[in-house]
N, C-alpha and C. Protein backbone atom coordinates (compact mmCIF):
# COMPACT_ATOMS: atom_id res chain seq x y z
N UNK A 1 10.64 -8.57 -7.66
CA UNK A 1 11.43 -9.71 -7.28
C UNK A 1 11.39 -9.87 -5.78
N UNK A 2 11.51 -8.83 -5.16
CA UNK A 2 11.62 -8.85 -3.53
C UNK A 2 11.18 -10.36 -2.90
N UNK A 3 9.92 -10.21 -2.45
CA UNK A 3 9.70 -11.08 -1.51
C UNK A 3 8.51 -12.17 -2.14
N UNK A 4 7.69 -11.52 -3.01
CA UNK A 4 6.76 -12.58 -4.43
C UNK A 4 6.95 -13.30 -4.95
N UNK A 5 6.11 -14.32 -5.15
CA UNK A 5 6.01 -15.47 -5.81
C UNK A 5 5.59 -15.41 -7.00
N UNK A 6 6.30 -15.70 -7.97
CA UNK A 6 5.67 -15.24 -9.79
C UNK A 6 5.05 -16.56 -10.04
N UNK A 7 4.70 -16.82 -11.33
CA UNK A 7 4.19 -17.81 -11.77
C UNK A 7 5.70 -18.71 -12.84
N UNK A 8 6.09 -17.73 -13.03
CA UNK A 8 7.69 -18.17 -13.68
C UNK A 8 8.49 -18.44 -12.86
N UNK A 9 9.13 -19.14 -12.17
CA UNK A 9 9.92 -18.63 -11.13
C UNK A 9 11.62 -19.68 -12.08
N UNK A 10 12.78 -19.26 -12.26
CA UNK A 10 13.89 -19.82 -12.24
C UNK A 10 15.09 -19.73 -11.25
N UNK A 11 15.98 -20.09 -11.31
CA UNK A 11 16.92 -20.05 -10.41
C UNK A 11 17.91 -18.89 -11.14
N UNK A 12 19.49 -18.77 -10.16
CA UNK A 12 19.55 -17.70 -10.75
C UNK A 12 20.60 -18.41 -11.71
N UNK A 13 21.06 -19.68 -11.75
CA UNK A 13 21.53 -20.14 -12.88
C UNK A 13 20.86 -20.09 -14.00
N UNK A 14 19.76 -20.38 -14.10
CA UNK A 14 18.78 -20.49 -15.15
C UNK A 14 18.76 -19.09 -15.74
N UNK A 15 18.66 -18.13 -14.82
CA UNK A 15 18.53 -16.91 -15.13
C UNK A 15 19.59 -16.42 -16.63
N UNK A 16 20.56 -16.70 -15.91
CA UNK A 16 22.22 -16.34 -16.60
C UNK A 16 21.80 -17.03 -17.98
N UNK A 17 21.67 -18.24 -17.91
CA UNK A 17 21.92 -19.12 -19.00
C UNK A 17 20.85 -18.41 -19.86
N UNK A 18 19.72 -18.48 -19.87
CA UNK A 18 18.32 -17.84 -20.54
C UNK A 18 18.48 -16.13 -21.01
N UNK A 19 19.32 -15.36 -20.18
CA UNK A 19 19.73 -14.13 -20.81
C UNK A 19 21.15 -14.08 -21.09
N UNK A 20 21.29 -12.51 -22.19
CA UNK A 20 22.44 -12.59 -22.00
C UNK A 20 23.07 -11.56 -20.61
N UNK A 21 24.27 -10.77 -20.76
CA UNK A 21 24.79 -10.79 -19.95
C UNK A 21 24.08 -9.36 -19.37
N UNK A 22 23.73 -8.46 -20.14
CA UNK A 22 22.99 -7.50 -20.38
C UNK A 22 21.45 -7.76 -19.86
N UNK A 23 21.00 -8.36 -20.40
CA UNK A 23 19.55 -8.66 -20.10
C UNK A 23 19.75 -9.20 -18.43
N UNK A 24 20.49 -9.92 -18.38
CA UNK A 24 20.52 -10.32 -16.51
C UNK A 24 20.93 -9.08 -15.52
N UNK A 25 21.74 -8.18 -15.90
CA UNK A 25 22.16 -7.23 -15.34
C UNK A 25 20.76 -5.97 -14.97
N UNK A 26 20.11 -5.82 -16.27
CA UNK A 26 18.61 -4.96 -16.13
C UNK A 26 17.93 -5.54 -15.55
N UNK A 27 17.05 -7.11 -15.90
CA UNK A 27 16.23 -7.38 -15.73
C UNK A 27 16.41 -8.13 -14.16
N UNK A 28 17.31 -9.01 -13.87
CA UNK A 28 17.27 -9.14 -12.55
C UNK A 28 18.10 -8.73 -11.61
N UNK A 29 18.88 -7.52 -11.55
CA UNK A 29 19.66 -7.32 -11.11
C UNK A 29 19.68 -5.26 -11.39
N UNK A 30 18.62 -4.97 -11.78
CA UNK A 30 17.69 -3.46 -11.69
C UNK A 30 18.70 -2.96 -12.40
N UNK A 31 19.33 -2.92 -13.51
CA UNK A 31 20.25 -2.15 -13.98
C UNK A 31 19.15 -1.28 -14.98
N UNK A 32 20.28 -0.51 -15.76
CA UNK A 32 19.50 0.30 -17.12
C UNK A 32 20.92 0.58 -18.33
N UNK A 33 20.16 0.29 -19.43
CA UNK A 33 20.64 0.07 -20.47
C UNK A 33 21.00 1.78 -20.48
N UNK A 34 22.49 1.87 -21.73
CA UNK A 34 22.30 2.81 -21.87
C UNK A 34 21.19 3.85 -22.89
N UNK A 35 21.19 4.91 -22.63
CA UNK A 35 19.72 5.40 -23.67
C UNK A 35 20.26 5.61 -25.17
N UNK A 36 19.34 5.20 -25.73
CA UNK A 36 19.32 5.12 -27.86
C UNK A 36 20.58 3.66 -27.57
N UNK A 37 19.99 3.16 -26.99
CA UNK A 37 21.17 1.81 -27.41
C UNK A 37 20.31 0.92 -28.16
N UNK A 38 19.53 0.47 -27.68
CA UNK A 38 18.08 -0.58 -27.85
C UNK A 38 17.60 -0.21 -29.39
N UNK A 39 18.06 -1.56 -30.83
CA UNK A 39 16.86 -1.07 -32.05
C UNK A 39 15.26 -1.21 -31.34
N UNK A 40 14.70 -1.86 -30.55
CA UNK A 40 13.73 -1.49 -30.24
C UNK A 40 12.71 -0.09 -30.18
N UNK A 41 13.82 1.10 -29.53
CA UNK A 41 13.61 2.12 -29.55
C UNK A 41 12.88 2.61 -30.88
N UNK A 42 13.68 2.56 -32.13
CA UNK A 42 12.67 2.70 -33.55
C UNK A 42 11.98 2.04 -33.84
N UNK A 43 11.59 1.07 -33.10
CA UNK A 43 10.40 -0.44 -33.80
C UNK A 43 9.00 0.59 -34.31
N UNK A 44 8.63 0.48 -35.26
CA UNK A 44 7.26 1.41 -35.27
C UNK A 44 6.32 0.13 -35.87
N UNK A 45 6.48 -1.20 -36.38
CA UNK A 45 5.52 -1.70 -36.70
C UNK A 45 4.53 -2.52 -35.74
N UNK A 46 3.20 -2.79 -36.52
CA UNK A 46 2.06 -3.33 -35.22
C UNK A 46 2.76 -4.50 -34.61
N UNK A 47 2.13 -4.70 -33.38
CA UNK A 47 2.48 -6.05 -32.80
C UNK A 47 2.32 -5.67 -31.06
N UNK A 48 3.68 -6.85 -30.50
CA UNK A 48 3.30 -6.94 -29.24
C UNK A 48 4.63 -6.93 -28.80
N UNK A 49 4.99 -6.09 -27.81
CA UNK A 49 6.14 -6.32 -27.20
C UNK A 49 5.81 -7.22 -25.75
N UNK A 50 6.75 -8.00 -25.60
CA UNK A 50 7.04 -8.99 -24.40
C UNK A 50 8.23 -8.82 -23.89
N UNK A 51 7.68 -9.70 -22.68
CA UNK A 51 8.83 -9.87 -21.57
C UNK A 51 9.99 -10.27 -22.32
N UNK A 52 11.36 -10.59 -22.59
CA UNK A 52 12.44 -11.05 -22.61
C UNK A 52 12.62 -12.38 -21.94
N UNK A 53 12.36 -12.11 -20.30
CA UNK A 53 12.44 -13.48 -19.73
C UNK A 53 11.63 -14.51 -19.81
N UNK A 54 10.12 -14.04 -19.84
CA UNK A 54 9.02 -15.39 -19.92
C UNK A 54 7.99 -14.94 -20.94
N UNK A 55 8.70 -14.42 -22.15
CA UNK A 55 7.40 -13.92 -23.07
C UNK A 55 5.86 -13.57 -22.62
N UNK A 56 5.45 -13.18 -21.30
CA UNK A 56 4.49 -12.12 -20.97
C UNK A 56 4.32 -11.02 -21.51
N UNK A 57 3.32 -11.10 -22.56
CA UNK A 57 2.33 -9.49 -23.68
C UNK A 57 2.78 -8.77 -22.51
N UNK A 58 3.35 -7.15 -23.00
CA UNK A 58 3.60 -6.11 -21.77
C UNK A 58 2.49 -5.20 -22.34
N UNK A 59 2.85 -4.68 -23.77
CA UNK A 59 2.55 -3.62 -24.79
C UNK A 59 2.01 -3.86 -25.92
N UNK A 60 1.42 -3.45 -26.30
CA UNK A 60 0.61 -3.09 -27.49
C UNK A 60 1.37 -1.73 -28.34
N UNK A 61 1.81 -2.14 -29.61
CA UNK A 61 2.59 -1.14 -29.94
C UNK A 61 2.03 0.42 -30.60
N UNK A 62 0.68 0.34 -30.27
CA UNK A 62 -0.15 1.71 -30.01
C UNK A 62 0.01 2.35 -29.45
N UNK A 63 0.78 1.56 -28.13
CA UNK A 63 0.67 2.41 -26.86
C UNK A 63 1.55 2.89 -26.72
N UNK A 64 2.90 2.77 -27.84
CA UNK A 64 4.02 3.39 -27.62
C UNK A 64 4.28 4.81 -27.84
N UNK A 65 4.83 5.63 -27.52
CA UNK A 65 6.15 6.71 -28.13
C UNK A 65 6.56 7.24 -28.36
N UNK A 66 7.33 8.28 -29.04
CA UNK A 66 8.64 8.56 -28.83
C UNK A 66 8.77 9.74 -27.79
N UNK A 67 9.64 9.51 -26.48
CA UNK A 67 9.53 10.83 -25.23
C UNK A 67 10.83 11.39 -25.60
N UNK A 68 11.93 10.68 -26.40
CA UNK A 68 13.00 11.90 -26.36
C UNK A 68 14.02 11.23 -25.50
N UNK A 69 13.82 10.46 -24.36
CA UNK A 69 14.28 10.14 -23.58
C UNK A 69 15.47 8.75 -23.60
N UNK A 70 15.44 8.15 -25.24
CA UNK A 70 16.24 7.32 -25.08
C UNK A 70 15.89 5.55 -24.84
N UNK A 71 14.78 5.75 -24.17
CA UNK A 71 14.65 4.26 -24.33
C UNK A 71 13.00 4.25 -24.65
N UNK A 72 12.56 2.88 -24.71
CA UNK A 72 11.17 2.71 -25.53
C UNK A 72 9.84 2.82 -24.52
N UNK A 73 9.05 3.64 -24.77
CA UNK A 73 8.06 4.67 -23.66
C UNK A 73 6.37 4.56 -24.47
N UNK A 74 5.82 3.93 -23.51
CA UNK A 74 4.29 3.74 -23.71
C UNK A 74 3.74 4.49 -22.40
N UNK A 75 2.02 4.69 -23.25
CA UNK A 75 1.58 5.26 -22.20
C UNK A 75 0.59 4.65 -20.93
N UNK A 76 0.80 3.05 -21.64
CA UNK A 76 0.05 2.20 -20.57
C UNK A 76 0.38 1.11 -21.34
N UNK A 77 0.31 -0.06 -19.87
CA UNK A 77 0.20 -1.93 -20.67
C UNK A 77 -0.60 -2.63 -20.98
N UNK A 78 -0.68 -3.18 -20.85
CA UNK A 78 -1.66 -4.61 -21.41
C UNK A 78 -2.35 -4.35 -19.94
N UNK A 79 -3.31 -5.23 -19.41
CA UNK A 79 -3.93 -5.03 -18.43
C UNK A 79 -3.51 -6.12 -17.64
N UNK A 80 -2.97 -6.13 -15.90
CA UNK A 80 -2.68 -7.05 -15.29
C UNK A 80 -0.93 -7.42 -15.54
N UNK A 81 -0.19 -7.15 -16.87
CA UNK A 81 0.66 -7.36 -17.43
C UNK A 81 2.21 -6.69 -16.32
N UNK A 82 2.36 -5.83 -15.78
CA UNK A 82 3.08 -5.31 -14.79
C UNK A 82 2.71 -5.05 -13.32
N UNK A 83 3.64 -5.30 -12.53
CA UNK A 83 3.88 -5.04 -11.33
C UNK A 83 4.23 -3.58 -10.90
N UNK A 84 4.24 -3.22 -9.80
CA UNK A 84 4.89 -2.09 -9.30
C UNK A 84 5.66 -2.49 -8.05
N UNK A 85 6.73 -1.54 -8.00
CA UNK A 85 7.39 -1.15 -6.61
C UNK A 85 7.88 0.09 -6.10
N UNK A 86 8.17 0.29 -4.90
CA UNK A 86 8.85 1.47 -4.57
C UNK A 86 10.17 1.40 -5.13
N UNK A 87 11.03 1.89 -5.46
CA UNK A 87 12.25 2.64 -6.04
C UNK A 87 12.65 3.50 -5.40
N UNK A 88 13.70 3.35 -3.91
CA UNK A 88 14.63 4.73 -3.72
C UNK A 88 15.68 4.17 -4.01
N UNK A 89 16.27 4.03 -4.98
CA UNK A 89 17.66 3.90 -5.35
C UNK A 89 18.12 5.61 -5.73
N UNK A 90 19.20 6.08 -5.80
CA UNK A 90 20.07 6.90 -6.49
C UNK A 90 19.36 7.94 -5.48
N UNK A 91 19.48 7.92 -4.34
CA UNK A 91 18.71 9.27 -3.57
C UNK A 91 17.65 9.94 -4.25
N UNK A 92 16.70 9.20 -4.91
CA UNK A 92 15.37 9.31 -5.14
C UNK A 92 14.10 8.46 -4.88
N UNK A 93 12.66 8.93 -5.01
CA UNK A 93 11.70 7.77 -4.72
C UNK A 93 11.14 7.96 -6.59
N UNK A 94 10.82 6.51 -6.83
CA UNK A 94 10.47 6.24 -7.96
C UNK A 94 9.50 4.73 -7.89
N UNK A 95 8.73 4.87 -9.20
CA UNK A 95 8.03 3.62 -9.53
C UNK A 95 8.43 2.48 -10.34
N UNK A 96 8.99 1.60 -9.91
CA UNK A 96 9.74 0.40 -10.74
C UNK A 96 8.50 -0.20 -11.30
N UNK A 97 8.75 -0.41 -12.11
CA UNK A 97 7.54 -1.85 -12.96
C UNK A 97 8.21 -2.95 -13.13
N UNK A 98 7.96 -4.25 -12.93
CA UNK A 98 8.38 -5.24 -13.28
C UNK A 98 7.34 -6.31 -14.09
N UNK A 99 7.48 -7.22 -14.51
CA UNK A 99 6.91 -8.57 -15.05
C UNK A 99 5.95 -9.21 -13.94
N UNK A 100 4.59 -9.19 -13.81
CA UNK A 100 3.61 -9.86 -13.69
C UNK A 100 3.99 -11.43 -13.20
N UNK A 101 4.43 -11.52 -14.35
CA UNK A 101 4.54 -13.09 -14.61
C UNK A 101 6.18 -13.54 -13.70
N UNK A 102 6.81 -13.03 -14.08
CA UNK A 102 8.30 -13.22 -14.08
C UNK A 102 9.46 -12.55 -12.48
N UNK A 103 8.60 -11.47 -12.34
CA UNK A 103 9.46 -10.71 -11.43
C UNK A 103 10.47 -9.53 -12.62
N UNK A 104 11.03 -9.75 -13.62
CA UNK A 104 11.58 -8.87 -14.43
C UNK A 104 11.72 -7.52 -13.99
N UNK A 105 12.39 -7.01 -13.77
CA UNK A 105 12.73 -5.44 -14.02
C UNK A 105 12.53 -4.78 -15.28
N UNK A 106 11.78 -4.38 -15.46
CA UNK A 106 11.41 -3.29 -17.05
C UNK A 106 11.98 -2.07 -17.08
N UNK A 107 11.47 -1.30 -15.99
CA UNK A 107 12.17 0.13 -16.17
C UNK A 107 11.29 1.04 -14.94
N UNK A 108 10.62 2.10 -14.96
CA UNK A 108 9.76 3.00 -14.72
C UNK A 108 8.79 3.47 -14.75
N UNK A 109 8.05 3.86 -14.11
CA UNK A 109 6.84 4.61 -14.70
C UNK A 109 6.72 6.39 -14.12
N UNK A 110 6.58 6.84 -15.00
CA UNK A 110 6.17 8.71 -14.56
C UNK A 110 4.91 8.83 -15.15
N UNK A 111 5.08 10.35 -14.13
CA UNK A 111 3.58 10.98 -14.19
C UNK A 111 3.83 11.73 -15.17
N UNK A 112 4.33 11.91 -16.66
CA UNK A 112 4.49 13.09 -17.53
C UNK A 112 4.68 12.20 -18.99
N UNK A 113 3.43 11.34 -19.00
CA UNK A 113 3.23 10.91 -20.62
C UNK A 113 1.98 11.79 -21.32
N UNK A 114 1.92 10.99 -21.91
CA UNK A 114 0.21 12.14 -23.03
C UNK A 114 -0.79 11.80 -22.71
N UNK A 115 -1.50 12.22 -22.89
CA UNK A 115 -2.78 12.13 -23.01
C UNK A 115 -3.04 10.65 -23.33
N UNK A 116 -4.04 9.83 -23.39
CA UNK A 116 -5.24 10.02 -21.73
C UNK A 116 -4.85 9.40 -20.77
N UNK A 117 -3.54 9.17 -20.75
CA UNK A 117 -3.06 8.62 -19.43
C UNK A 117 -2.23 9.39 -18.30
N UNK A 118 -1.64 10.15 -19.28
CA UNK A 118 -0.55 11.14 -18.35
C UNK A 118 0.74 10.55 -17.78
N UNK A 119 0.87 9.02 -18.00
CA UNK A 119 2.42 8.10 -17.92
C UNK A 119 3.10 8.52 -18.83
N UNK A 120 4.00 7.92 -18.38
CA UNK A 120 5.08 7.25 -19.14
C UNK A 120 6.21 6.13 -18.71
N UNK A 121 5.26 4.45 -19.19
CA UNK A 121 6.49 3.45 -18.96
C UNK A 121 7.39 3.56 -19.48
N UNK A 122 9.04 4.08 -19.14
CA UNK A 122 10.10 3.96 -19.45
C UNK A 122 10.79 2.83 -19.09
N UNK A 123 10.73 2.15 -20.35
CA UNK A 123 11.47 0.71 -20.58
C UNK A 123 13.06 0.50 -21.34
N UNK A 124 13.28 -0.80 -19.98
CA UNK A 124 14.66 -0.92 -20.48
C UNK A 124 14.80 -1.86 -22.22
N UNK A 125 14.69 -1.58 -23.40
CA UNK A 125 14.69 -2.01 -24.40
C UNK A 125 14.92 -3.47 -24.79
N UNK A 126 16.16 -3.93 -23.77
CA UNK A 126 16.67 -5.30 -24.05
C UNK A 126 15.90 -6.08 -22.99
N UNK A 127 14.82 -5.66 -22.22
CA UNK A 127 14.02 -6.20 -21.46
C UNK A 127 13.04 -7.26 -22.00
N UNK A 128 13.13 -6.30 -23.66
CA UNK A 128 11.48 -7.03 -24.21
C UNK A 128 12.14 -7.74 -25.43
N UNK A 129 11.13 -8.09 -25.80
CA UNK A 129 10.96 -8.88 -27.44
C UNK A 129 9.79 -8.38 -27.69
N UNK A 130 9.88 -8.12 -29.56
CA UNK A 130 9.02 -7.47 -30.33
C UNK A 130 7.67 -8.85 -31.35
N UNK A 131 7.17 -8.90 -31.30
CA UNK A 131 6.22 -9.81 -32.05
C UNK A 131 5.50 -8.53 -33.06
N UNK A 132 5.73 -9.26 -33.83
CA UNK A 132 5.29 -8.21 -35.10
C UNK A 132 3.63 -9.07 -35.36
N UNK A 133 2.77 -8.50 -35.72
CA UNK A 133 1.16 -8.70 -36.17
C UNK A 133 1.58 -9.39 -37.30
C-alpha cells in the first residue's frame, strides 16, 4: 500500500463499504485474524484462492498446507500474483506480501515451508475467496 500505484485502486470509503469490518482491518489496515478462525483454513478442495478485495488468482490449492500454525499456508503463488515488503512491526523484521493488483495485505512469508520451496505464505484467511474447479 505504501507509496504504489495498483491497478485497483479505491478510496478508503469504497474500501469499508466492499469489506467487512474484519476484512478492512487485515487487509488495509495490516491487521491479523485470529489463528483457526478462518473455514478457509480446512478448504481441501481443487480450485483457486483470490484476493477478497479485487478477486486477483493468489493460489493454486496444490500449493497449500497444513503448518500447524492456524491460518491458511502455501508454499508459493501464482506467478506475479503478490507483492512484498519490509515488515518491522512488533520489534521484528519480516516479509509482508500483499496483492499485486490491489495493494491488500495477505499475511507473510517465511523461510521454513517444504520442500521445493522452503516458504511458507502465511495468510490472513478472510483475505481471500475460494473458487472451487
Amino acid at each position: 500500500m505504501l507509496d504504489e500505484t495498483y491497478e485497483v485502486t479505491r478510496t478508503d470509503e469504497e474500501w469499508r463499504a466492499l469489506l467487512s469490518p474484519e476484512q478492512y482491518q487485515i487487509m488495509r489496515r495490516h491487521g491479523t485474524e485470529r489463528p483457526g478462525s478462518c473455514a478457509l483454513l480446512r478448504e481441501k478442495r481443487a480450485g483457486v484462492f483470490e484476493c477478497a478485495g479485487c478477486g486477483q488468482p493468489l493460489f493454486r490449492s496444490g500449493d497449500k498446507f497444513e503448518s500447524g500454525t492456524g491460518w491458511p499456508s502455501f508454499d508459493a503463488p501464482l506467478e506475479g500474483a503478490l507483492g512484498e515488503t519490509v515488515d518491522r512491526s512488533y520489534g521484528m523484521t519480516r516479509t509482508e506480501v500483499h496483492c499485486a493488483r490491489c495493494g491488500s495485505h495477505m499475511g507473510h512469508v517465511f523461510p521454513d515451508g517444504p520442500p521445493p520451496t522452503g516458504l511458507r505464505y502465511c495468510i490472513n484467511g478472510v483475505a481471500l475467496n475460494f473458487q472451487p474447479e
